[in-house]
N, C-alpha and C. Protein backbone atom coordinates (compact mmCIF):
# COMPACT_ATOMS: atom_id res chain seq x y z
N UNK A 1 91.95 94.03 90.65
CA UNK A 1 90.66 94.51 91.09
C UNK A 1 89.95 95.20 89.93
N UNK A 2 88.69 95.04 89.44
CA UNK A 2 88.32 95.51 88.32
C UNK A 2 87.79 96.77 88.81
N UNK A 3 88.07 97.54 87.82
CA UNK A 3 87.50 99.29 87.71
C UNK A 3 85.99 98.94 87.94
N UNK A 4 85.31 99.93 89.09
CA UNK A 4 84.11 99.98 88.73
C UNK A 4 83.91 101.51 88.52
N UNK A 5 82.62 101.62 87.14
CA UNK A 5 82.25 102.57 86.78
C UNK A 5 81.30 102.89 87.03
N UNK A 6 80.96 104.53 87.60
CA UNK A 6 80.03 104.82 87.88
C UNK A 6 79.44 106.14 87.25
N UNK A 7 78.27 106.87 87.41
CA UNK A 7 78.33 107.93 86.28
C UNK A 7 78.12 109.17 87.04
N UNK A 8 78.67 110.18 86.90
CA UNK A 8 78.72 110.66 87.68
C UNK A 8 77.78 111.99 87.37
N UNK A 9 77.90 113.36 88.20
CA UNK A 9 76.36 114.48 87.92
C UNK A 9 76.25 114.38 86.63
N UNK A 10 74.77 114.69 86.35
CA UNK A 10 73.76 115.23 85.22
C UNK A 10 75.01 116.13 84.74
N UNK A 11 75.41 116.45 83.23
CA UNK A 11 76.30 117.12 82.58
C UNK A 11 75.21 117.89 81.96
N UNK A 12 75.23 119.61 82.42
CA UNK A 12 74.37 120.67 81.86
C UNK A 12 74.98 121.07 80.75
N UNK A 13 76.14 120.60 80.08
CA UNK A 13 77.05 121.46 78.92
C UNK A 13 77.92 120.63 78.59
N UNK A 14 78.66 120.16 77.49
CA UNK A 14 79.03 119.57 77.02
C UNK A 14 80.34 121.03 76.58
N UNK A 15 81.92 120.67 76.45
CA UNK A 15 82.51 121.60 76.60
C UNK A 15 82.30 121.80 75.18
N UNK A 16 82.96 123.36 74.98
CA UNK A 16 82.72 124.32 73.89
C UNK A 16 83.88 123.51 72.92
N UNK A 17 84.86 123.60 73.57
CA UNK A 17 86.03 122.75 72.71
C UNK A 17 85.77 121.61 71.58
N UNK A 18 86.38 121.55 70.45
CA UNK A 18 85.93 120.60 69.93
C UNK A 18 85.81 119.43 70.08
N UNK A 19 85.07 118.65 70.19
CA UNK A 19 85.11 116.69 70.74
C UNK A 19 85.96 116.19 69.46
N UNK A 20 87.44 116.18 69.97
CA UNK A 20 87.78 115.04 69.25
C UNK A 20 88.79 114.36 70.27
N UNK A 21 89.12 113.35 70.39
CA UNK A 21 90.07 112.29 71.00
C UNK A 21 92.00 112.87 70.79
N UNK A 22 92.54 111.69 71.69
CA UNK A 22 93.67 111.67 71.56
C UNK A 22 94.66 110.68 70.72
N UNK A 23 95.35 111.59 69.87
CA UNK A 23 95.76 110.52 69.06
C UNK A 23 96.90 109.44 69.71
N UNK A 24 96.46 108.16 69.51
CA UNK A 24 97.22 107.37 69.48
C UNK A 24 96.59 106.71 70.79
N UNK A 25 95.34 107.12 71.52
CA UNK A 25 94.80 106.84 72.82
C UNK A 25 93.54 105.77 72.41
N UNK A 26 93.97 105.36 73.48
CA UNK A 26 92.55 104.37 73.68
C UNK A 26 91.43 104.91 74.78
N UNK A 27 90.46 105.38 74.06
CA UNK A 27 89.67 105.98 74.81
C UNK A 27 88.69 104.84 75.49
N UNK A 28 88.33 104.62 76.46
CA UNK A 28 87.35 103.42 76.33
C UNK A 28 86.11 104.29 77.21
N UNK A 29 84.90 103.74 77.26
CA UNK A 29 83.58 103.99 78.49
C UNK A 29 83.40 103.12 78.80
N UNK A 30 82.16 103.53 79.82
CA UNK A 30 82.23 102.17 81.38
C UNK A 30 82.16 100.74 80.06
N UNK A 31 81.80 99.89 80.62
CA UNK A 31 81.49 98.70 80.19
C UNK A 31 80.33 98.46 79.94
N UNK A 32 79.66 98.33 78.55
CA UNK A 32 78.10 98.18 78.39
C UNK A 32 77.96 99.21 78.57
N UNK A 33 78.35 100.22 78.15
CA UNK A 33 78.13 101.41 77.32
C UNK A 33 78.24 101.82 75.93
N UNK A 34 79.52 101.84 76.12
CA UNK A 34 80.24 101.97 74.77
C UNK A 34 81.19 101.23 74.23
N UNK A 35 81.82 100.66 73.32
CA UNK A 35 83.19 99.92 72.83
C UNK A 35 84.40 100.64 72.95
N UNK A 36 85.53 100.49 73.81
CA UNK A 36 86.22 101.22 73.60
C UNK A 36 87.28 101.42 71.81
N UNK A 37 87.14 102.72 71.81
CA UNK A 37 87.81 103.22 70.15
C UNK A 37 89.01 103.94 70.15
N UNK A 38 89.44 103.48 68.80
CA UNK A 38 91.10 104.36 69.03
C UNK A 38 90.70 105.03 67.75
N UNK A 39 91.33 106.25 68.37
CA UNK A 39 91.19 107.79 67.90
C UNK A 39 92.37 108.25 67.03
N UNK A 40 92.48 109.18 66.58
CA UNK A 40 93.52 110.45 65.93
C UNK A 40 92.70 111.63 66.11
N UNK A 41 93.98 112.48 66.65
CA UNK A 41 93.73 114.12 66.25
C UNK A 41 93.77 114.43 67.77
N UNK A 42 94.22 115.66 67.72
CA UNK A 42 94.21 115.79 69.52
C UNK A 42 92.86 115.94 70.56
N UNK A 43 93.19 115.61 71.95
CA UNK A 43 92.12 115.21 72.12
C UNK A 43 92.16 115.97 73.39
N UNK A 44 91.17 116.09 74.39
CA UNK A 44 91.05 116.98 75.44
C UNK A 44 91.30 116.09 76.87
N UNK A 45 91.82 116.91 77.55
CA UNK A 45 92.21 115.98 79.01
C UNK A 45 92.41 117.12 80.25
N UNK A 46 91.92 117.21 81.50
CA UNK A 46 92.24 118.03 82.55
C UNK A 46 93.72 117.81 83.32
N UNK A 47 93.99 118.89 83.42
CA UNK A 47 95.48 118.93 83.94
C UNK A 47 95.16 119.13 85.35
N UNK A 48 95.78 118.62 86.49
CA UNK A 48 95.54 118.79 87.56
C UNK A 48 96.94 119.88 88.09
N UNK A 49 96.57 120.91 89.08
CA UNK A 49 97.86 122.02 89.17
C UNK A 49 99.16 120.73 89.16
N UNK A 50 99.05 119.76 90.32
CA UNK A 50 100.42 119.06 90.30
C UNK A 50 101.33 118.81 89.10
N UNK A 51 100.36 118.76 87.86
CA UNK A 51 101.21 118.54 86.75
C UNK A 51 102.19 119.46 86.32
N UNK A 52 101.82 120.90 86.18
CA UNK A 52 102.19 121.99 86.03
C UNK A 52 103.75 122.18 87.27
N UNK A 53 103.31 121.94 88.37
CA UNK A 53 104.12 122.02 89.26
C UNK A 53 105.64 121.04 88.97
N UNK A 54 105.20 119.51 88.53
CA UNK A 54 105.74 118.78 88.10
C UNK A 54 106.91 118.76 86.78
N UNK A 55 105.93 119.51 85.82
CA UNK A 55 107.14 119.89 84.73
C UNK A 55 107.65 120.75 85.13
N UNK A 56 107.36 121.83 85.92
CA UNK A 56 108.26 122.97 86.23
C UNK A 56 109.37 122.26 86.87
N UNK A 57 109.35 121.81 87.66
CA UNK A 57 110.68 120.89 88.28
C UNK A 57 111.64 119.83 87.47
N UNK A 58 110.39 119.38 86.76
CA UNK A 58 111.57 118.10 85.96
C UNK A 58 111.01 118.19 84.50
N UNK A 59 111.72 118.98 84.08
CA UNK A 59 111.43 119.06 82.70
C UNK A 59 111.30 117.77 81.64
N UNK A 60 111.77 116.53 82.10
CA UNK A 60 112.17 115.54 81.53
C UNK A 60 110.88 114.61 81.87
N UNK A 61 109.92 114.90 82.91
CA UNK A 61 109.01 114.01 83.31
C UNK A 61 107.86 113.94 82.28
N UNK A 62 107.59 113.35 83.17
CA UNK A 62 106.00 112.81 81.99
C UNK A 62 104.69 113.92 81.88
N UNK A 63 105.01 114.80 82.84
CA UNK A 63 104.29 115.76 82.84
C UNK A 63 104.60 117.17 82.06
N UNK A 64 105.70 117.30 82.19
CA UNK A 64 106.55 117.70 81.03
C UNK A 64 105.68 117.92 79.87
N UNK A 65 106.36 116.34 79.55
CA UNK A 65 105.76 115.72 78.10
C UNK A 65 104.03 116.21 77.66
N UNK A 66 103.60 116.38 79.07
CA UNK A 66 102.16 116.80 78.74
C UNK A 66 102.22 117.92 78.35
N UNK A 67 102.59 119.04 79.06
CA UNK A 67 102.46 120.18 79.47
C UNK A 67 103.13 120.40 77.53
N UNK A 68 104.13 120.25 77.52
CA UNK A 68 104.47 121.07 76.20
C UNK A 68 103.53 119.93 74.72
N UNK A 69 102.97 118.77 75.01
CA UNK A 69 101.79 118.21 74.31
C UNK A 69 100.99 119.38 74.06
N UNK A 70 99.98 120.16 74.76
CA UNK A 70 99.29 120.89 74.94
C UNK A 70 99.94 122.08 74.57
N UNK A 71 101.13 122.74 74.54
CA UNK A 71 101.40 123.94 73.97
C UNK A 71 101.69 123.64 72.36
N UNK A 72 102.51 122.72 71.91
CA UNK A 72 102.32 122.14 70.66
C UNK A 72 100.89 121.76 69.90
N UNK A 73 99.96 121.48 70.59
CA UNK A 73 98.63 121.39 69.77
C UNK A 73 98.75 120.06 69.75
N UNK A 74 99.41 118.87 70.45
CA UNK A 74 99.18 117.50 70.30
C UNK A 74 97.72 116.93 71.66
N UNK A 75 97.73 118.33 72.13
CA UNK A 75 96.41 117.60 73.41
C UNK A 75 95.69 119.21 73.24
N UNK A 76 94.69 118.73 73.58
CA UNK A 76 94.14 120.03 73.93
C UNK A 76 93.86 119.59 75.86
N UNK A 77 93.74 121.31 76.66
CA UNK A 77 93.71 120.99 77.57
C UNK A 77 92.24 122.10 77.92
N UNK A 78 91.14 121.50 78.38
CA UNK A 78 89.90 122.05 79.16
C UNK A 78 90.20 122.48 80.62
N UNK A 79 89.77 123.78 80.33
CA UNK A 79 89.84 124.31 81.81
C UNK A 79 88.86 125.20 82.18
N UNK A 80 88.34 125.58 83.47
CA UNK A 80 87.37 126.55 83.56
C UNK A 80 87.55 127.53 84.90
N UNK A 81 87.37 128.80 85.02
CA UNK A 81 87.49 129.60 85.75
C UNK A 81 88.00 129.23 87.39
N UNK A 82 87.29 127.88 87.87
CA UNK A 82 88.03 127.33 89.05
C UNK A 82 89.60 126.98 89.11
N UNK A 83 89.30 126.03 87.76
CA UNK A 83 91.02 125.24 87.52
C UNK A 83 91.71 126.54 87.17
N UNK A 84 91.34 127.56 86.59
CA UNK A 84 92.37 128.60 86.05
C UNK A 84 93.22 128.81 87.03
N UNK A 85 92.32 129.61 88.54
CA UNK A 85 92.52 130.55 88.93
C UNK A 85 93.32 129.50 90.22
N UNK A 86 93.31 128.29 91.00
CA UNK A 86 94.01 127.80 91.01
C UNK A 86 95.37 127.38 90.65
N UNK A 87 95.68 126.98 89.46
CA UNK A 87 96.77 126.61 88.63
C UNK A 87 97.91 127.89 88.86
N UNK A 88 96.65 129.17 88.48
CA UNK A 88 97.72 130.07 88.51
C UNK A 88 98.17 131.34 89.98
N UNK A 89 97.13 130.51 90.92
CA UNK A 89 97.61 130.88 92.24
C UNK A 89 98.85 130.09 92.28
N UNK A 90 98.68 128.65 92.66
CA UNK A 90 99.99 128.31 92.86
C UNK A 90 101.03 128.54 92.17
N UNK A 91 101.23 128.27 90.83
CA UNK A 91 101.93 128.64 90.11
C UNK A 91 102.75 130.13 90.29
N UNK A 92 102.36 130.68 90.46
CA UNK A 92 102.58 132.52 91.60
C UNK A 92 103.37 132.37 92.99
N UNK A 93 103.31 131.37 93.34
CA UNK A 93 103.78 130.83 94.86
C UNK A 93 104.72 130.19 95.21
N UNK A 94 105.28 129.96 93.98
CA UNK A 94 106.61 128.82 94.39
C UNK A 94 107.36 129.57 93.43
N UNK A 95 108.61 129.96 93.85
CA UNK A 95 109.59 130.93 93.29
C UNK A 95 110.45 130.28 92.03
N UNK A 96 110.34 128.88 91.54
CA UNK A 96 110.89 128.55 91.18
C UNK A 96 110.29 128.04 89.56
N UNK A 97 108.87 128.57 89.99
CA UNK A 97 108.16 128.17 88.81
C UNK A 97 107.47 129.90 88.36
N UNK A 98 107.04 129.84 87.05
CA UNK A 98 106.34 130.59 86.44
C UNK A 98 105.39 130.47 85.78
N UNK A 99 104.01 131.31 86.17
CA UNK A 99 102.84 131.96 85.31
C UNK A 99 103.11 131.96 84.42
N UNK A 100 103.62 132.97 83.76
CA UNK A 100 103.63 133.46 82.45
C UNK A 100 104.55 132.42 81.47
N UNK A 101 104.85 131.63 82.13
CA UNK A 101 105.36 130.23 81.19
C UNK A 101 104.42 129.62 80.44
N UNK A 102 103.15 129.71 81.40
CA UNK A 102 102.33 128.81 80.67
C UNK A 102 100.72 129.58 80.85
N UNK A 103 100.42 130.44 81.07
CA UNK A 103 99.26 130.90 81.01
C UNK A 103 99.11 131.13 79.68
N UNK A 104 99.79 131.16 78.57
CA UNK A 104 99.33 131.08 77.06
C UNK A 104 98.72 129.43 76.70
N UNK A 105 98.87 128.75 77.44
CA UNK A 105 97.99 127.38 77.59
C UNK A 105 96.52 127.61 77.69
N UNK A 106 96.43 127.64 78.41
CA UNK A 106 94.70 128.38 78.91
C UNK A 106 94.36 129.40 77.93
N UNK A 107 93.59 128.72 76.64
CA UNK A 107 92.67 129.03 75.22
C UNK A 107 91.96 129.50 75.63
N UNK A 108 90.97 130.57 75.01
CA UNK A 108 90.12 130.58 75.24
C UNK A 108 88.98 129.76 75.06
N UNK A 109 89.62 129.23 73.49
CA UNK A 109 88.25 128.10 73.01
C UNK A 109 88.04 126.55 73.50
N UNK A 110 89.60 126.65 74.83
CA UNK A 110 89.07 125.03 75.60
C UNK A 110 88.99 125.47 76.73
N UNK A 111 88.31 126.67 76.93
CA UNK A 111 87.50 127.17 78.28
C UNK A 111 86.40 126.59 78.11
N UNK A 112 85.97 125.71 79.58
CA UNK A 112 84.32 124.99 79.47
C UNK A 112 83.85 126.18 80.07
N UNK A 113 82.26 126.77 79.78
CA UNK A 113 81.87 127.77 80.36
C UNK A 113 80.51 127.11 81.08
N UNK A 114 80.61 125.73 81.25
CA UNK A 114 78.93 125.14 81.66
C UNK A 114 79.35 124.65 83.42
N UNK A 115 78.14 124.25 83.57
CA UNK A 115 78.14 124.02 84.76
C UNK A 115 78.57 123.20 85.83
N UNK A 116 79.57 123.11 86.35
CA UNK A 116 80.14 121.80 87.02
C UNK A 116 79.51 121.82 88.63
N UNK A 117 80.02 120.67 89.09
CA UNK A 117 79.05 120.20 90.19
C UNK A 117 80.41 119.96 91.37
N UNK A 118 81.23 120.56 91.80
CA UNK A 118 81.86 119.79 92.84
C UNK A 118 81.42 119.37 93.83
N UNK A 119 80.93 120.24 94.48
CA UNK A 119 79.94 118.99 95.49
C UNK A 119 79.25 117.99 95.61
N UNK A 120 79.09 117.29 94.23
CA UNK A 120 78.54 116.07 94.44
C UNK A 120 79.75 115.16 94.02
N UNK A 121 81.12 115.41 94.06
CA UNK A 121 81.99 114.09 94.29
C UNK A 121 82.89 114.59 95.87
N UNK A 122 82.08 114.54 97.14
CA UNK A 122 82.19 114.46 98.24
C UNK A 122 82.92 113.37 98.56
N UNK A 123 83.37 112.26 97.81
CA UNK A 123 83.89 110.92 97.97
C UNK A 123 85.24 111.46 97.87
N UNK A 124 85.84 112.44 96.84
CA UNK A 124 87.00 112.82 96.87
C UNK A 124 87.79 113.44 98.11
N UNK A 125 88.68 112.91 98.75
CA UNK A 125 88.75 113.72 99.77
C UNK A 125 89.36 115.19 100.40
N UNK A 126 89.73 115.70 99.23
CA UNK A 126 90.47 117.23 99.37
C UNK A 126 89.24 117.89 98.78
N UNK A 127 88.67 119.03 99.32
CA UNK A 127 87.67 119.50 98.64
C UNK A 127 88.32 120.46 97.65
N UNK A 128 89.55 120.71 98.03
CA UNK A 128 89.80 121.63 96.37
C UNK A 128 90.58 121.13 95.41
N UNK A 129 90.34 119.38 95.25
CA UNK A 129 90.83 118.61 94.24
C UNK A 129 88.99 118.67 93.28
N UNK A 130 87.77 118.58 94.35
CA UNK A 130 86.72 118.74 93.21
C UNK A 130 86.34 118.98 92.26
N UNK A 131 86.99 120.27 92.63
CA UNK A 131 86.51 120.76 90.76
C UNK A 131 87.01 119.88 89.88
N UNK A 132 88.77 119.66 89.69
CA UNK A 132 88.93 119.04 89.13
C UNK A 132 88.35 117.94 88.63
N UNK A 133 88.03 117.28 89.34
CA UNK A 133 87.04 115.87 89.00
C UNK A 133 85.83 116.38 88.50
N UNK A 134 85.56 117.46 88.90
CA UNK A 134 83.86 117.87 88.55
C UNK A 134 84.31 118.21 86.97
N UNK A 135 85.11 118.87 86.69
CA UNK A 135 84.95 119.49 85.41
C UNK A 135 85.68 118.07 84.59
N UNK A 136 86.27 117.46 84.82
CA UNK A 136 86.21 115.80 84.06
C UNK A 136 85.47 115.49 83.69
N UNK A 137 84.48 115.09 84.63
CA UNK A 137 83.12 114.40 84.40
C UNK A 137 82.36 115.42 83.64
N UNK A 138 82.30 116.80 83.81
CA UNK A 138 81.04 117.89 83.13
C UNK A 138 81.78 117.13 81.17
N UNK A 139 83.15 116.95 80.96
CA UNK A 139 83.38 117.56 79.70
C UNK A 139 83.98 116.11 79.62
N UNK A 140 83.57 114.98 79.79
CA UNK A 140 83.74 113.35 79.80
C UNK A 140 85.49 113.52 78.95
N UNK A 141 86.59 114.28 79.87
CA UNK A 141 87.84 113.48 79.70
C UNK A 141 88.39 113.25 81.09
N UNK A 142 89.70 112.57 80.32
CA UNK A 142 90.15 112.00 81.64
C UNK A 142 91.16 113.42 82.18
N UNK A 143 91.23 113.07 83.66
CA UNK A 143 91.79 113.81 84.89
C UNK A 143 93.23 113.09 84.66
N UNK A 144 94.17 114.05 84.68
CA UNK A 144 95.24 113.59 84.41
C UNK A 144 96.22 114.54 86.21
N UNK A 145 96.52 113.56 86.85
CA UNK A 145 96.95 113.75 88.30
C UNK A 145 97.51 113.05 89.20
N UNK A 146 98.86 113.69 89.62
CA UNK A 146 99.12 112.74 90.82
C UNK A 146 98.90 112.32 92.41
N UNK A 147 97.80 113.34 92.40
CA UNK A 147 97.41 113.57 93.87
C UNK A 147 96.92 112.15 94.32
N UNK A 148 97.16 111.43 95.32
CA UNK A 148 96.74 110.13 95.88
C UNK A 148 95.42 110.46 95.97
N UNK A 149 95.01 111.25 96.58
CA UNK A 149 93.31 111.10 97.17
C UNK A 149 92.72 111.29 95.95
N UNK A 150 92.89 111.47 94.50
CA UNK A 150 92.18 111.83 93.33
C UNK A 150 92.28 110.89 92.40
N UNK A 151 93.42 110.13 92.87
CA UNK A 151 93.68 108.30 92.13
C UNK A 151 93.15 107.69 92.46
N UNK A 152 93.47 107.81 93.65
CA UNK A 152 91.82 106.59 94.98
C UNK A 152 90.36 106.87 94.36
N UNK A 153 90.02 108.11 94.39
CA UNK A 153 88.53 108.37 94.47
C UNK A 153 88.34 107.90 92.45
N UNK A 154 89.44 107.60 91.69
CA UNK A 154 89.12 107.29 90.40
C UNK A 154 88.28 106.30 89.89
N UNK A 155 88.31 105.36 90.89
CA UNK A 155 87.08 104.28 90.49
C UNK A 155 85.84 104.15 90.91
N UNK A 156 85.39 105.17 91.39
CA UNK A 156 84.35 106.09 91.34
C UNK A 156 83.77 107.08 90.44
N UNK A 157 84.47 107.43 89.61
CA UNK A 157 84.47 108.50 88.93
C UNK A 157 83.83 107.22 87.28
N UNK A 158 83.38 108.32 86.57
CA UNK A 158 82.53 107.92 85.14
C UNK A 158 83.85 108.60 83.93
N UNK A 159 85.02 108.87 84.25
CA UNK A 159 85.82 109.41 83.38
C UNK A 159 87.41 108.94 83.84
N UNK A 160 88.26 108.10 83.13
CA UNK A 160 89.91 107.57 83.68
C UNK A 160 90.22 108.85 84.59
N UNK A 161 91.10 108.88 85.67
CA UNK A 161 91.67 109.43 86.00
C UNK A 161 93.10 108.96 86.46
N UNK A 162 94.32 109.26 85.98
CA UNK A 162 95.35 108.70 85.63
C UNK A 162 96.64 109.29 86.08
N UNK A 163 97.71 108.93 86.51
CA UNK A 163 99.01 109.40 86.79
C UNK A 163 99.34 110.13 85.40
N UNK A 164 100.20 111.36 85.43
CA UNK A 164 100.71 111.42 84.06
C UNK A 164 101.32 109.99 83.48
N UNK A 165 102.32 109.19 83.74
CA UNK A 165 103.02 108.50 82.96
C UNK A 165 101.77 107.51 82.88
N UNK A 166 100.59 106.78 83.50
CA UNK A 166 99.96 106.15 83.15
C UNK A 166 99.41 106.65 81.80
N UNK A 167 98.85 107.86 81.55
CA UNK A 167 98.50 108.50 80.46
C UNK A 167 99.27 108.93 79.26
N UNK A 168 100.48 108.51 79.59
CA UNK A 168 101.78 108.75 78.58
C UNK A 168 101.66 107.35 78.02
N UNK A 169 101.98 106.22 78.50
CA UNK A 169 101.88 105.00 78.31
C UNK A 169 100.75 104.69 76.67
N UNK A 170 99.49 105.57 77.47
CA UNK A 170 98.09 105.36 76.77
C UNK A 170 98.53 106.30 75.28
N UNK A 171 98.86 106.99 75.05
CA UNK A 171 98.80 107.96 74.42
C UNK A 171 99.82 108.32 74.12
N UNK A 172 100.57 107.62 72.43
CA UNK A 172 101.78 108.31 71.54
C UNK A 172 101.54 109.58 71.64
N UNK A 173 100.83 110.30 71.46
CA UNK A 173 100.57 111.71 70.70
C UNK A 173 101.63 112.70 71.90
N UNK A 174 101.47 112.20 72.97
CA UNK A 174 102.58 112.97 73.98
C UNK A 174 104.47 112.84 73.56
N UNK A 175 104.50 112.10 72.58
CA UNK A 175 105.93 111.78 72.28
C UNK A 175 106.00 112.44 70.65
N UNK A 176 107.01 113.40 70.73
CA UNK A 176 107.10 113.91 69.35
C UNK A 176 107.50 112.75 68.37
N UNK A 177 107.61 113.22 67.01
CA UNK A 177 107.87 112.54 66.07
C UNK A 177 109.05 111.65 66.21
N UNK A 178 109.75 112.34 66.99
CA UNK A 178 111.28 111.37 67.09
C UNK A 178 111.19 110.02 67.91
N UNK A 179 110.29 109.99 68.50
CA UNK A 179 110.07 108.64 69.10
C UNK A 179 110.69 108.94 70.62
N UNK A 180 110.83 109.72 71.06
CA UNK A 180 111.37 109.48 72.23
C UNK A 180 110.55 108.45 72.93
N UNK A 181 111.13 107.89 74.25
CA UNK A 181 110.33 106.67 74.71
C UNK A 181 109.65 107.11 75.48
């Protein structure tokens, strides 16, 4: 079934973070937009809480692999006052995981401080998966998540939104130097 792309709210801000890509990723835009280009240097991507939740449990997963990507400086990760305060509610809530593991993730300088729109991806069906998608689209990377209703609503969306291991697949830069597979 081919992806259809669509574009999603007017973007009032472009994130503060620096625009550069993911190395070793194939970034592409809709079709008859842009060509898709392959990049170097780390690149920015939204973490959805499940991920977080995910490496906390299986250190070995693909989310994992993200999560310490992003503490290493191989991803950068955009977040903004919604996703924070989320991430680190739950994260607070399940006895088995920890805050302070990873709240040194959350930069200040890949804080988006502009304006996101969740209410206009009403198509998504958890309303407190929105933001997430909203702040994707505000700062054009991809949503990196395993939530079903946020995979579904992806071909809708103007930015990939991807399983971690789909996005592992896309993107060496999540595998250290040693090659792990």
């Amino acid at each position: 079934m081919p992806r259809r792309w669509l574009r999603g709210p007017a973007r009032a801000q472009r994130s503060t973070a620096t625009p550069v890509a993911v190395a070793g990723c194939l970034r592409s835009e809709p079709p008859g937009v842009h060509t898709a280009v392959m990049t170097t240097g780390p690149g920015e991507v939204v973490l959805d809480t499940n991920v977080f939740v995910a490496a906390g449990f299986n250190p070995g997963s693909h989310s994992a692999r993200l999560v310490e990507a992003v503490r290493d400086g191989r991803l950068r990760m955009v977040w903004d006052d919604a996703t924070h305060a989320e991430i680190e509610h739950v994260m607070r809530q399940i006895p088995r995981l920890s805050w302070t593991r990873i709240a040194d993730l959350f930069r200040s300088e890949d804080r988006f401080g502009g304006s996101t729109h969740p209410e206009a991806f009403g198509f998504v069906p958890d309303p407190a998966d929105r933001k997430f998608a909203a702040l994707a689209d505000a700062v054009q990377a991809p949503l990196v998540t395993s939530d079903a209703g946020l995979l579904n609503a992806g071909g809708q969306m103007a930015v990939p939104v991807l399983k971690p291991s789909e996005f592992a697949r896309r993107c060496g830069a999540l595998y250290r130097v040693s090659g792990l597979p």
